[in-house]
PDB file of N, CA and C in Angstrom:
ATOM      1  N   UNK A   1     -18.344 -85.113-108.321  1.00  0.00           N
ATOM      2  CA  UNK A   1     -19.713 -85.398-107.961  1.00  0.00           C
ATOM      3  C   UNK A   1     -20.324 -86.347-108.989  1.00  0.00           C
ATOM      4  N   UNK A   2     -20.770 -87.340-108.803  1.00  0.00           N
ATOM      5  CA  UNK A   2     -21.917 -87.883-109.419  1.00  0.00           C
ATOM      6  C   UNK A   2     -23.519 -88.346-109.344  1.00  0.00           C
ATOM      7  N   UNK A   3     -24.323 -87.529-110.127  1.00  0.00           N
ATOM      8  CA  UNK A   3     -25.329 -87.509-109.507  1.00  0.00           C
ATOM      9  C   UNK A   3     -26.478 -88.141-110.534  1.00  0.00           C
ATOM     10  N   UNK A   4     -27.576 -87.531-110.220  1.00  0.00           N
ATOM     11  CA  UNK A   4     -28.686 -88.328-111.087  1.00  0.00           C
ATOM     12  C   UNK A   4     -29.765 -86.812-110.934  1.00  0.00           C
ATOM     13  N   UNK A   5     -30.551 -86.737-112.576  1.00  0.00           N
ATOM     14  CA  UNK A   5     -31.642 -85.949-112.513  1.00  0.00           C
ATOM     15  C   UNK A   5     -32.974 -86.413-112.943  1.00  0.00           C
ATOM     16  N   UNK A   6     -34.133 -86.313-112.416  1.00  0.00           N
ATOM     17  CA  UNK A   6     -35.777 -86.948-112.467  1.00  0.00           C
ATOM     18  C   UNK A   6     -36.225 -86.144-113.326  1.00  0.00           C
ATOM     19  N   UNK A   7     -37.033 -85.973-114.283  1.00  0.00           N
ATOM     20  CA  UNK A   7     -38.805 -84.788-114.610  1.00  0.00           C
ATOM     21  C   UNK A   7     -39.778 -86.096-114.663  1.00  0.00           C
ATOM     22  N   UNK A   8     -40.241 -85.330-113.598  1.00  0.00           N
ATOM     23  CA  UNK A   8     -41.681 -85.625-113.614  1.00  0.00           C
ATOM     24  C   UNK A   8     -42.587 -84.629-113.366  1.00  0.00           C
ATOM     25  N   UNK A   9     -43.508 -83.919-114.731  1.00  0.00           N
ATOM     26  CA  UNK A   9     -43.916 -83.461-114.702  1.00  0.00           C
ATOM     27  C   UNK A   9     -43.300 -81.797-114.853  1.00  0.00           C
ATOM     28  N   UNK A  10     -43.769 -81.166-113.520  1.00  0.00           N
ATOM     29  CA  UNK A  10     -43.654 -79.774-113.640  1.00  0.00           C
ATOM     30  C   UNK A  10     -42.123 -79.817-112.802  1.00  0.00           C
ATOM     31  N   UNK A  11     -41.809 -80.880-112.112  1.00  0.00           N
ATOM     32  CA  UNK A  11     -40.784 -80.638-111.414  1.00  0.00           C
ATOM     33  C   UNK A  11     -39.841 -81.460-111.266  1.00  0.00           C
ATOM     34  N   UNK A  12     -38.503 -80.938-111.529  1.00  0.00           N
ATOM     35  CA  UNK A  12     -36.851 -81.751-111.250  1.00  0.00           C
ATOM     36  C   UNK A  12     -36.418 -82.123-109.910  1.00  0.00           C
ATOM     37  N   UNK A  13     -35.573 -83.338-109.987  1.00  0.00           N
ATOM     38  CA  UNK A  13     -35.622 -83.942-108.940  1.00  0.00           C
ATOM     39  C   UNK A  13     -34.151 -84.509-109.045  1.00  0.00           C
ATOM     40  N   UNK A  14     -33.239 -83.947-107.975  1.00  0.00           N
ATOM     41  CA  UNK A  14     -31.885 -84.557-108.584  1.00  0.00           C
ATOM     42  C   UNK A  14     -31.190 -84.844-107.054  1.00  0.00           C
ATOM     43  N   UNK A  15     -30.377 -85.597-107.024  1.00  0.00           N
ATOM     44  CA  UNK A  15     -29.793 -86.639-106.149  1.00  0.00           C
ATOM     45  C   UNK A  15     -28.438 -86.229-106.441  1.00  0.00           C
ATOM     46  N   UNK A  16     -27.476 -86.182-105.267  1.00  0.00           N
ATOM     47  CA  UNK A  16     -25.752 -86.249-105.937  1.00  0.00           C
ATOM     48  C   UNK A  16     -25.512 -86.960-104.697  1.00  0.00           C
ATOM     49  N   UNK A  17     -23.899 -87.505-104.861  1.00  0.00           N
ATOM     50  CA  UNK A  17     -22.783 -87.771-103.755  1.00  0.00           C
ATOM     51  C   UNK A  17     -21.484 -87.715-104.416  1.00  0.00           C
ATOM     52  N   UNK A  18     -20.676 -87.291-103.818  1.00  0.00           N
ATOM     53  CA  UNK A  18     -19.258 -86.866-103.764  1.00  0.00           C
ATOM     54  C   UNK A  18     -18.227 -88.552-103.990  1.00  0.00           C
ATOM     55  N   UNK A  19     -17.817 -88.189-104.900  1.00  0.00           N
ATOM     56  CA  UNK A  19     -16.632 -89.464-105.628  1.00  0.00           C
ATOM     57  C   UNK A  19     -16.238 -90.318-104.476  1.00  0.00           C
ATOM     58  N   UNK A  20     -15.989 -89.585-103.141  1.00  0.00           N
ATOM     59  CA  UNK A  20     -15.192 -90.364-102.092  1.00  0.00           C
ATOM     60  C   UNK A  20     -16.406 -90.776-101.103  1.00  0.00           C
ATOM     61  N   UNK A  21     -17.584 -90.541-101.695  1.00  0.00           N
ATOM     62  CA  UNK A  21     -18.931 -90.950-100.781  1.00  0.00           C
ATOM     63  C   UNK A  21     -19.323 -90.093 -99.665  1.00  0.00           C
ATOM     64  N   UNK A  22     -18.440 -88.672 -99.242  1.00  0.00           N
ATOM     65  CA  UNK A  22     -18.807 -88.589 -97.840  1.00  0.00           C
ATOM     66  C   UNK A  22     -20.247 -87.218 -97.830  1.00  0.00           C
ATOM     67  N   UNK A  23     -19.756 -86.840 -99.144  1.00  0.00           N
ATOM     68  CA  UNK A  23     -21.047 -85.704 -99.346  1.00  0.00           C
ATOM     69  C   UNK A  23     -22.271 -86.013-100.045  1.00  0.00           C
ATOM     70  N   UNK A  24     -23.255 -85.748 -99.466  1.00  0.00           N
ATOM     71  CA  UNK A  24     -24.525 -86.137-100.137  1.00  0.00           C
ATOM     72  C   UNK A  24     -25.514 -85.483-100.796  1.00  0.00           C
ATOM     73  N   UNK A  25     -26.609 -85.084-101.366  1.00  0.00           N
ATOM     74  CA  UNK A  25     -27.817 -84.390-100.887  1.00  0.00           C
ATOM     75  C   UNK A  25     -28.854 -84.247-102.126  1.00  0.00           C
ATOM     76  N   UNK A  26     -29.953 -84.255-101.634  1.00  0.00           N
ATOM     77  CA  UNK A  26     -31.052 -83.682-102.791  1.00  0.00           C
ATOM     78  C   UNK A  26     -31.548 -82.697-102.932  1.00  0.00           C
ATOM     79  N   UNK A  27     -31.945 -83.003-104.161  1.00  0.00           N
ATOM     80  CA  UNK A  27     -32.554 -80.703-104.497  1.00  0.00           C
ATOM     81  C   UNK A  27     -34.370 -81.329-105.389  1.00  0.00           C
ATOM     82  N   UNK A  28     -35.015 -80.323-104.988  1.00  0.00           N
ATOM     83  CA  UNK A  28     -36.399 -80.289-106.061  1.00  0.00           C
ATOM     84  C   UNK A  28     -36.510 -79.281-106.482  1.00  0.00           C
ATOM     85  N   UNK A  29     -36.387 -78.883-107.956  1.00  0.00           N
ATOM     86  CA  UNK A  29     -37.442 -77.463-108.134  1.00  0.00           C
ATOM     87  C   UNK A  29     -38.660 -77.723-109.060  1.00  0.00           C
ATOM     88  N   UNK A  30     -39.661 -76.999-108.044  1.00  0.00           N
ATOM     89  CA  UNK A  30     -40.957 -77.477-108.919  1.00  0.00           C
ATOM     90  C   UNK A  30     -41.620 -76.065-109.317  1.00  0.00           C
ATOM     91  N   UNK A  31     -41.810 -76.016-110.266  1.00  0.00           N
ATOM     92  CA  UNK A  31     -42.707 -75.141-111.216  1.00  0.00           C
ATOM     93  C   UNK A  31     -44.080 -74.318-110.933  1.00  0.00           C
ATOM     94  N   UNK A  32     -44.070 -73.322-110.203  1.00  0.00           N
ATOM     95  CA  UNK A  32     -45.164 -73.238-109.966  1.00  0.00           C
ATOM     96  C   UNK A  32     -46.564 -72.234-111.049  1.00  0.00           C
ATOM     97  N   UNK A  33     -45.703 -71.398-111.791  1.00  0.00           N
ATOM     98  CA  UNK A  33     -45.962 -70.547-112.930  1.00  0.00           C
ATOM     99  C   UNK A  33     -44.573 -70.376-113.893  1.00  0.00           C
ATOM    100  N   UNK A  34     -45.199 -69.650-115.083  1.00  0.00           N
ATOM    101  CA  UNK A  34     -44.480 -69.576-115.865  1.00  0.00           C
ATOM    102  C   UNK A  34     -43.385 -68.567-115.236  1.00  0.00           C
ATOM    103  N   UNK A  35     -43.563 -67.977-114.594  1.00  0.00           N
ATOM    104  CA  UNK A  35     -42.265 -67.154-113.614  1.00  0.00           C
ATOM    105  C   UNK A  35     -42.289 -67.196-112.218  1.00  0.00           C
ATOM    106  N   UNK A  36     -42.671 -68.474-111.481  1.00  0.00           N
ATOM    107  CA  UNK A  36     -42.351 -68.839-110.491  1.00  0.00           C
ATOM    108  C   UNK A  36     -41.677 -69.808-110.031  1.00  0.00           C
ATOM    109  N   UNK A  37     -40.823 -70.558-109.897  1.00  0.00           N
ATOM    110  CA  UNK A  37     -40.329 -71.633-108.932  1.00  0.00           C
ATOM    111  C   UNK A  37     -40.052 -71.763-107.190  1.00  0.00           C
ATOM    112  N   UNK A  38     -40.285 -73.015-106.609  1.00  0.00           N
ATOM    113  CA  UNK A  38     -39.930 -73.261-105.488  1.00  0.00           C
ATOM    114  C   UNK A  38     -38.688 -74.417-105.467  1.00  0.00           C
ATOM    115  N   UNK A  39     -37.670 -74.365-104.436  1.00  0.00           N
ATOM    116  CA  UNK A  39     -36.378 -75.097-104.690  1.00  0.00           C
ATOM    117  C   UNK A  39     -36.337 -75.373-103.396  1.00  0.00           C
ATOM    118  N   UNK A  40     -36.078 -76.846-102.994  1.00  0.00           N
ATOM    119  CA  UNK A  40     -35.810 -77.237-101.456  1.00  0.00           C
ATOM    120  C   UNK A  40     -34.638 -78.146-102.225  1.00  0.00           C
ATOM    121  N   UNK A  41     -34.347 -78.195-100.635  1.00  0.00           N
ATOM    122  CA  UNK A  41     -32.965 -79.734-100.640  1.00  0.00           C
ATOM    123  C   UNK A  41     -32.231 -79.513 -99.725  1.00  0.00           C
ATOM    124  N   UNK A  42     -31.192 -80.658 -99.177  1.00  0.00           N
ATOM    125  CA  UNK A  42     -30.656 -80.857 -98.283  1.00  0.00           C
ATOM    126  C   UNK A  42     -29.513 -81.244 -98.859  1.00  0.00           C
ATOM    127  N   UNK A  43     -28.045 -81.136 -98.037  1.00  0.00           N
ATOM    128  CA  UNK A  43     -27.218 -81.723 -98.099  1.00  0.00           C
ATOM    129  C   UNK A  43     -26.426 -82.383 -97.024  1.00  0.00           C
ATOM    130  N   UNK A  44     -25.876 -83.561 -96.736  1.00  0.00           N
ATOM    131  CA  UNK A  44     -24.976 -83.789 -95.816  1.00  0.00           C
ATOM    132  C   UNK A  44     -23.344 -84.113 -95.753  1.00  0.00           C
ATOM    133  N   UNK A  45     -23.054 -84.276 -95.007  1.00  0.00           N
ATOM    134  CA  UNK A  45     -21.506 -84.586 -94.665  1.00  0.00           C
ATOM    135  C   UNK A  45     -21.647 -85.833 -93.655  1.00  0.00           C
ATOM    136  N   UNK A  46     -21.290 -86.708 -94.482  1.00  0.00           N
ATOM    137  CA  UNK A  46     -21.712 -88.419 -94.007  1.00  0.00           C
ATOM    138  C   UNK A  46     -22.807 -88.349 -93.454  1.00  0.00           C
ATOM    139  N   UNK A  47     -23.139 -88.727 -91.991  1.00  0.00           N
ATOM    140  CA  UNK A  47     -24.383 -88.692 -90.896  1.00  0.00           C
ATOM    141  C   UNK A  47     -24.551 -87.100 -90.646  1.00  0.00           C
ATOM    142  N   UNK A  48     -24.060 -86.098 -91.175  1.00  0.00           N
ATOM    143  CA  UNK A  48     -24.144 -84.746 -90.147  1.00  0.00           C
ATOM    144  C   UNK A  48     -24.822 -83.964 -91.333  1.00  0.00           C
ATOM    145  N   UNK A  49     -25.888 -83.119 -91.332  1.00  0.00           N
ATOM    146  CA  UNK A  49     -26.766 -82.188 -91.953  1.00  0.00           C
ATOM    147  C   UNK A  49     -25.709 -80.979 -92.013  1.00  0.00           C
ATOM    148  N   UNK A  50     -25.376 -80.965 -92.979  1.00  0.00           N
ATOM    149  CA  UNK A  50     -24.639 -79.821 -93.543  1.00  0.00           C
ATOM    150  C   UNK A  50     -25.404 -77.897 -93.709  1.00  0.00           C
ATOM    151  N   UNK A  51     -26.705 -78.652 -94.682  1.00  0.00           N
ATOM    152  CA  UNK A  51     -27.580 -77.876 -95.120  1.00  0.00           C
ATOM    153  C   UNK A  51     -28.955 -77.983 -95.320  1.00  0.00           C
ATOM    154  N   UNK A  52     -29.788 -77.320 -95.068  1.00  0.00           N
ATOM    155  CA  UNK A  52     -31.153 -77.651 -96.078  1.00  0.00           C
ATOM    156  C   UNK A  52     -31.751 -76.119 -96.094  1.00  0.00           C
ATOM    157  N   UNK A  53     -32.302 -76.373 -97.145  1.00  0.00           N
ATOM    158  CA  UNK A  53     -33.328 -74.954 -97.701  1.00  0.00           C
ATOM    159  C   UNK A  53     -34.665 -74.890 -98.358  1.00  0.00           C
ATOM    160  N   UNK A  54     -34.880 -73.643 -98.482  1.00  0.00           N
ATOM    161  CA  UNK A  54     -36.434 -73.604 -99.148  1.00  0.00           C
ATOM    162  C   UNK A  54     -36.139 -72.295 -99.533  1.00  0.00           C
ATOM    163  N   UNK A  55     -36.308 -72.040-100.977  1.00  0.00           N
ATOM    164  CA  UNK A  55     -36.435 -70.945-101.760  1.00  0.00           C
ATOM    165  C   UNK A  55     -37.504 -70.406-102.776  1.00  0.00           C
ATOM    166  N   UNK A  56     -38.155 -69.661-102.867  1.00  0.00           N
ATOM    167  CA  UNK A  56     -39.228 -69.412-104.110  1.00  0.00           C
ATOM    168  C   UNK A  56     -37.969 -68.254-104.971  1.00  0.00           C
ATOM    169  N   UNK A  57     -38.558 -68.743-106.536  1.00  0.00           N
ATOM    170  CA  UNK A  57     -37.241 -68.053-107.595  1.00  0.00           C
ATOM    171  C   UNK A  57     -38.348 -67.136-108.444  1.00  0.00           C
ATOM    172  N   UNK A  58     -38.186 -66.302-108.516  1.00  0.00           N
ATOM    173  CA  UNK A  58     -39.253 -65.382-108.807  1.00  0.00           C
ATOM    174  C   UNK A  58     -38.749 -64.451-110.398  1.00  0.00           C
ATOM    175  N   UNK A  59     -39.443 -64.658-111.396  1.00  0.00           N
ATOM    176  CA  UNK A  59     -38.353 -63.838-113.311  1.00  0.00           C
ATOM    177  C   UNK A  59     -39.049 -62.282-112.639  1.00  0.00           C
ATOM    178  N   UNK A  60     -38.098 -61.293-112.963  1.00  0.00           N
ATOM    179  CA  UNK A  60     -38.126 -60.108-112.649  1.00  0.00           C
ATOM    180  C   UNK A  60     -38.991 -58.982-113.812  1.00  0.00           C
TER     181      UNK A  60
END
């Protein structure tokens, strides 16, 4: 995989694709408290949507 990671601000922002090009996808997690996060992103397989999500990450 080679990918790339952003901050801006409260929230990461990272990009990948797969050595042979055919896998793709982006992720955000943004900060919402000191023990909260939200995490989306997608991934694909060339033209075809593999995945996407939405998660809140919650410190116990």
């Amino acid at each position: 995989m080679i990918g790339k990671f952003m901050i801006i601000g409260d929230t990461v922002l990272s990009s990948y694709i797969s050595e042979n090009g055919i896998y793709s996808g982006t992720e955000s997690l943004f900060k919402i408290d000191e023990s909260t996060y939200l995490n989306r992103g997608f991934a694909f397989n060339g033209e075809n949507k593999l995945s996407s999500w939405e998660v809140k990450l919650e410190r116990l």
